[in-house]
Each structure stands twice: as structure tokens, then as C-alpha cells.
Protein backbone atom coordinates (compact mmCIF):
# COMPACT_ATOMS: atom_id res chain seq x y z
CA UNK A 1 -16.59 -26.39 -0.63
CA UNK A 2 -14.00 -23.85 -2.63
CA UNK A 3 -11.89 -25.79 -5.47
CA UNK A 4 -9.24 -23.70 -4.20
CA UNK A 5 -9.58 -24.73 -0.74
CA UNK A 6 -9.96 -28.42 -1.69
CA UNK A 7 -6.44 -27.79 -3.83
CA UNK A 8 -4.68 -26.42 -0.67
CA UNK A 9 -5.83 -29.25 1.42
CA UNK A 10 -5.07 -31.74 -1.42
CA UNK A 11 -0.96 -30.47 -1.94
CA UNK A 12 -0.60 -30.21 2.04
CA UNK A 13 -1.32 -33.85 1.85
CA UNK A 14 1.00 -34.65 -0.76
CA UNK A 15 3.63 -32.14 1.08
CA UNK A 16 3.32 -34.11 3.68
CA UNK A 17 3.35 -37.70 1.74
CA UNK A 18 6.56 -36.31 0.46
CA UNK A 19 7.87 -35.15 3.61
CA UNK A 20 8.41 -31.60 2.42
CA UNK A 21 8.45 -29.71 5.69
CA UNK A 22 8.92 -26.18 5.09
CA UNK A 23 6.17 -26.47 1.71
CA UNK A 24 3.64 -28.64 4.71
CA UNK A 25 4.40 -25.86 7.21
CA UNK A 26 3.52 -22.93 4.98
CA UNK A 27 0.20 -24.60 3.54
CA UNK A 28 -0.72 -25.61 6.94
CA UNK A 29 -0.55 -21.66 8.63
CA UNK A 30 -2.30 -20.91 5.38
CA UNK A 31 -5.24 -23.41 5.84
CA UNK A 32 -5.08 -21.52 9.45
CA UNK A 33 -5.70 -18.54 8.41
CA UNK A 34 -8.79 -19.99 5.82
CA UNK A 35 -10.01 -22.01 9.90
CA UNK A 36 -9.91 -18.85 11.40
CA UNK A 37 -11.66 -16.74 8.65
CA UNK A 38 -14.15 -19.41 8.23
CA UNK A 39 -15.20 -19.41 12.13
CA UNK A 40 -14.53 -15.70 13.01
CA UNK A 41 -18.22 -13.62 13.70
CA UNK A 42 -21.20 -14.74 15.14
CA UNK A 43 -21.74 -17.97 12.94
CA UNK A 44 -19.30 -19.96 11.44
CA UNK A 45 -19.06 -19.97 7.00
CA UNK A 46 -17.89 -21.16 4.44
CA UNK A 47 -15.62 -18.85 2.35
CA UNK A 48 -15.78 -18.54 -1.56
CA UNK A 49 -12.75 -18.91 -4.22
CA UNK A 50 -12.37 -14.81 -3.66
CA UNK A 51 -12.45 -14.48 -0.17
CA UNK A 52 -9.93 -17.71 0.05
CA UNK A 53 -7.68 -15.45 -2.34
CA UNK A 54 -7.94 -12.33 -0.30
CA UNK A 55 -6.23 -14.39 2.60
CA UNK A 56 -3.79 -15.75 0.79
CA UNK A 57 -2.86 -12.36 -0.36
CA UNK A 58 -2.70 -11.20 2.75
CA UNK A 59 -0.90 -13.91 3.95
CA UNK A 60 2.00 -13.18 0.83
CA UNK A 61 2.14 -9.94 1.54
CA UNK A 62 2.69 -10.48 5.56
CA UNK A 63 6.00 -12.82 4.39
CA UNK A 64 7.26 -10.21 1.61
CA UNK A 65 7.28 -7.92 4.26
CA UNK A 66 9.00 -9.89 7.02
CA UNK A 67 11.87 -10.96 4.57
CA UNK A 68 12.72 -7.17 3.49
CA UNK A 69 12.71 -6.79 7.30
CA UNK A 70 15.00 -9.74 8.10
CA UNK A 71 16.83 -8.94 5.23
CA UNK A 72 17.64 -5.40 7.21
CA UNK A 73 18.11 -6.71 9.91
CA UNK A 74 21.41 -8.89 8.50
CA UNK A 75 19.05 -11.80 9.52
CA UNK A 76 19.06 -13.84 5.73
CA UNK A 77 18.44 -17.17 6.81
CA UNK A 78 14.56 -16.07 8.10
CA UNK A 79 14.97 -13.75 5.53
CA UNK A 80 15.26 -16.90 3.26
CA UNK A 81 12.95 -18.60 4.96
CA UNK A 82 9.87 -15.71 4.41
CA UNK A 83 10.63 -15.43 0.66
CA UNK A 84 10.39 -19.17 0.13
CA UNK A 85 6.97 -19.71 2.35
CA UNK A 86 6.12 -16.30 0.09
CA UNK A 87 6.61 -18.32 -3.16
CA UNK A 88 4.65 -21.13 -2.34
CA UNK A 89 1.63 -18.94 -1.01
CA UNK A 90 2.13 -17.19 -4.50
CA UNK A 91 1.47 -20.35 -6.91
CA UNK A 92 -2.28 -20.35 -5.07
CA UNK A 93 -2.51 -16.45 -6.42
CA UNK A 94 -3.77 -15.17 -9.95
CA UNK A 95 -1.22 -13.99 -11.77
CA UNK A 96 0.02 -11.31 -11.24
CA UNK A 97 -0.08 -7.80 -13.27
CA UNK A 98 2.74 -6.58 -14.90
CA UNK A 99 3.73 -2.41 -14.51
CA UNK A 100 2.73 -2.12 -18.28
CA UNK A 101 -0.95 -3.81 -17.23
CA UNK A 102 -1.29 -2.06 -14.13
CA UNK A 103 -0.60 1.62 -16.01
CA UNK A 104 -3.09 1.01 -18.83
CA UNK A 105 -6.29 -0.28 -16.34
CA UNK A 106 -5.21 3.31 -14.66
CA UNK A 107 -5.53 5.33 -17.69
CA UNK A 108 -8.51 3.48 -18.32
CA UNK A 109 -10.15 4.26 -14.88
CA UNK A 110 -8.89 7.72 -14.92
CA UNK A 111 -10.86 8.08 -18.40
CA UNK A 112 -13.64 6.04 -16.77
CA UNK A 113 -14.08 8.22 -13.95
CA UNK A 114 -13.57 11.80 -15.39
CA UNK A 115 -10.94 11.98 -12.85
CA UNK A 116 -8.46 13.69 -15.00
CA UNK A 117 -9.78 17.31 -14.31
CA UNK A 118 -9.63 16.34 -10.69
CA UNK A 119 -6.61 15.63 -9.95
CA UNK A 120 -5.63 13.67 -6.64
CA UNK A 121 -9.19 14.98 -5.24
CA UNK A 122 -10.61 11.82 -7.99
CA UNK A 123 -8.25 9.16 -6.11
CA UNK A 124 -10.88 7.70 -4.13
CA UNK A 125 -13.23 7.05 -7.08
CA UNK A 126 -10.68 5.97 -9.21
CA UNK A 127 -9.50 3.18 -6.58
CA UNK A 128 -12.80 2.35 -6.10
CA UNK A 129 -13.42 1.13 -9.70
CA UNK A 130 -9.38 -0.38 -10.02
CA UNK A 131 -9.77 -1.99 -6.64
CA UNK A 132 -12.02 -5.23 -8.29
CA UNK A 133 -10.14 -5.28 -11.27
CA UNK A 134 -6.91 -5.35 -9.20
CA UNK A 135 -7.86 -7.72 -6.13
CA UNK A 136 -5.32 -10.88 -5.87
CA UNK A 137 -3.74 -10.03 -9.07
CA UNK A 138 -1.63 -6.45 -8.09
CA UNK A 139 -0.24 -5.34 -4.73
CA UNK A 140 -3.11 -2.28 -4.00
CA UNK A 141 0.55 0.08 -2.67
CA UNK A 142 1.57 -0.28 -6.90
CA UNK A 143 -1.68 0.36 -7.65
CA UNK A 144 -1.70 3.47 -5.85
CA UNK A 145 1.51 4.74 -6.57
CA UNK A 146 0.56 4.52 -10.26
CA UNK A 147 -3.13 6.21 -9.48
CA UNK A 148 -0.56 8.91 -8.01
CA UNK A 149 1.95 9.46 -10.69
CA UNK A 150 -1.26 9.71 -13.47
CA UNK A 151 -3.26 11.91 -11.26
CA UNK A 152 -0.55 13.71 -9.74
């Protein structure tokens, strides 16, 4: 079994010892969405540490983007409510990478690559060699906004 899977199922138990709702609600849709993963195809698996992390950044990015949209909506208590279950799916994540980080691994790819002659033609390959470098640690829309802006 996945250390961090065993750690997720470990602090919903305390969450729950401690009778922190809203931190026992958001680790329980997340060990949901680990079920579902795990039993979706033809034959049931078990995931590794990086597929476990893909999930939780999707899951991170699905509340982000429901709190901008409550937020728009003049609806801030959800709002509230998304950012929060957001922050706690967040301490499960790699840290993240800062602008600064994010720009130099693109230089470095665009270098990499040859992609500089290219222009946005290269995107493609350069994404394809930031993508694992990137995965759990940078939203992939930053990533390709700054791909953009050196390419571009």
C-alpha cells in the first residue's frame, strides 16, 4: 500500500477522533476519489505515491476553481468553504514551484529542446519534457503561460 495513502487514511482517523468535520469531510471525498481510481477499468489496482498525487491535484484544482466561481457569484460562504477543503487537499501536495522556479526549468527546456528557433511550433515538445518535472508541484495552465511568453 502507498505511504501516502496510508497518511490520508491515518489523519481522516484522527479528524475524526477530533471531531473536525469539515477537515473529515474533505479527506473522506478525497479517499473517494483514490476508491474510485483504484476500482475504475477492467480489474481493480492499487495506485502508486504518483498516481495518488495526480488525484489529489486534480481534486485541488476542482475546489480552486469552484471558490473563484462562488466567489463571482457573491456566494463567499461556499466560496469559503472550497478554499479551506483546497488547503487541506494542498498539505498532501509537493510543494509547490515558485514563478522564479517555474521560468528557469522553461529556459532550461527551451535550451533542452532547441525550441528557441521554433517558436510556438516547439510547444508541444517543450511541454512534453516540463510536464514530469512539473507534475503535482506547478499548476500545468502557469506552466503554459510561461512556455508561451518564452516562446512567444
Amino acid at each position: 500500500m502507498s505511504t501516502l495513502k496510508d497518511q490520508l487514511r491515518t489523519d481522516l482517523t484522527s479528524a475524526m477522533k477530533a471531531r473536525d468535520k469539515d477537515r473529515a469531510g474533505t479527506l473522506r471525498m478525497v479517499m473517494a476519489s483514490i476508491t474510485e481510481a483504484e476500482v475504475a477499468g477492467k480489474e481493480a489496482k492499487e495506485l502508486t505515491d504518483d498516481e495518488i498525487i495526480t488525484i489529489l491535484t486534480r481534486e485541488a484544482k476542482k475546489r480552486r476553481e469552484a471558490a473563484t466561481a462562488f466567489a463571482e457569484g457573491g456566494r463567499t460562504e461556499q466560496a469559503e468553504k472550497e478554499t479551506a477543503e483546497a488547503a487541506v487537499i494542498t498539505e498532501y501536495l509537493p510543494a509547490q514551484l515558485s514563478a522564479e522556479e517555474i521560468s528557469d526549468l522553461v529556459s532550461k527546456a527551451i535550451a533542452q529542446t532547441g525550441a528557441a528557433e521554433e517558436g510556438m511550433r516547439a510547444m508541444g515538445k517543450v511541454m512534453g519534457v516540463l510536464t514530469p518535472q512539473t507534475k503535482g508541484r506547478a499548476d500545468g495552465g502557469a506552466v503554459a503561460a510561461e512556455v508561451r511568453k518564452q516562446l512567444g
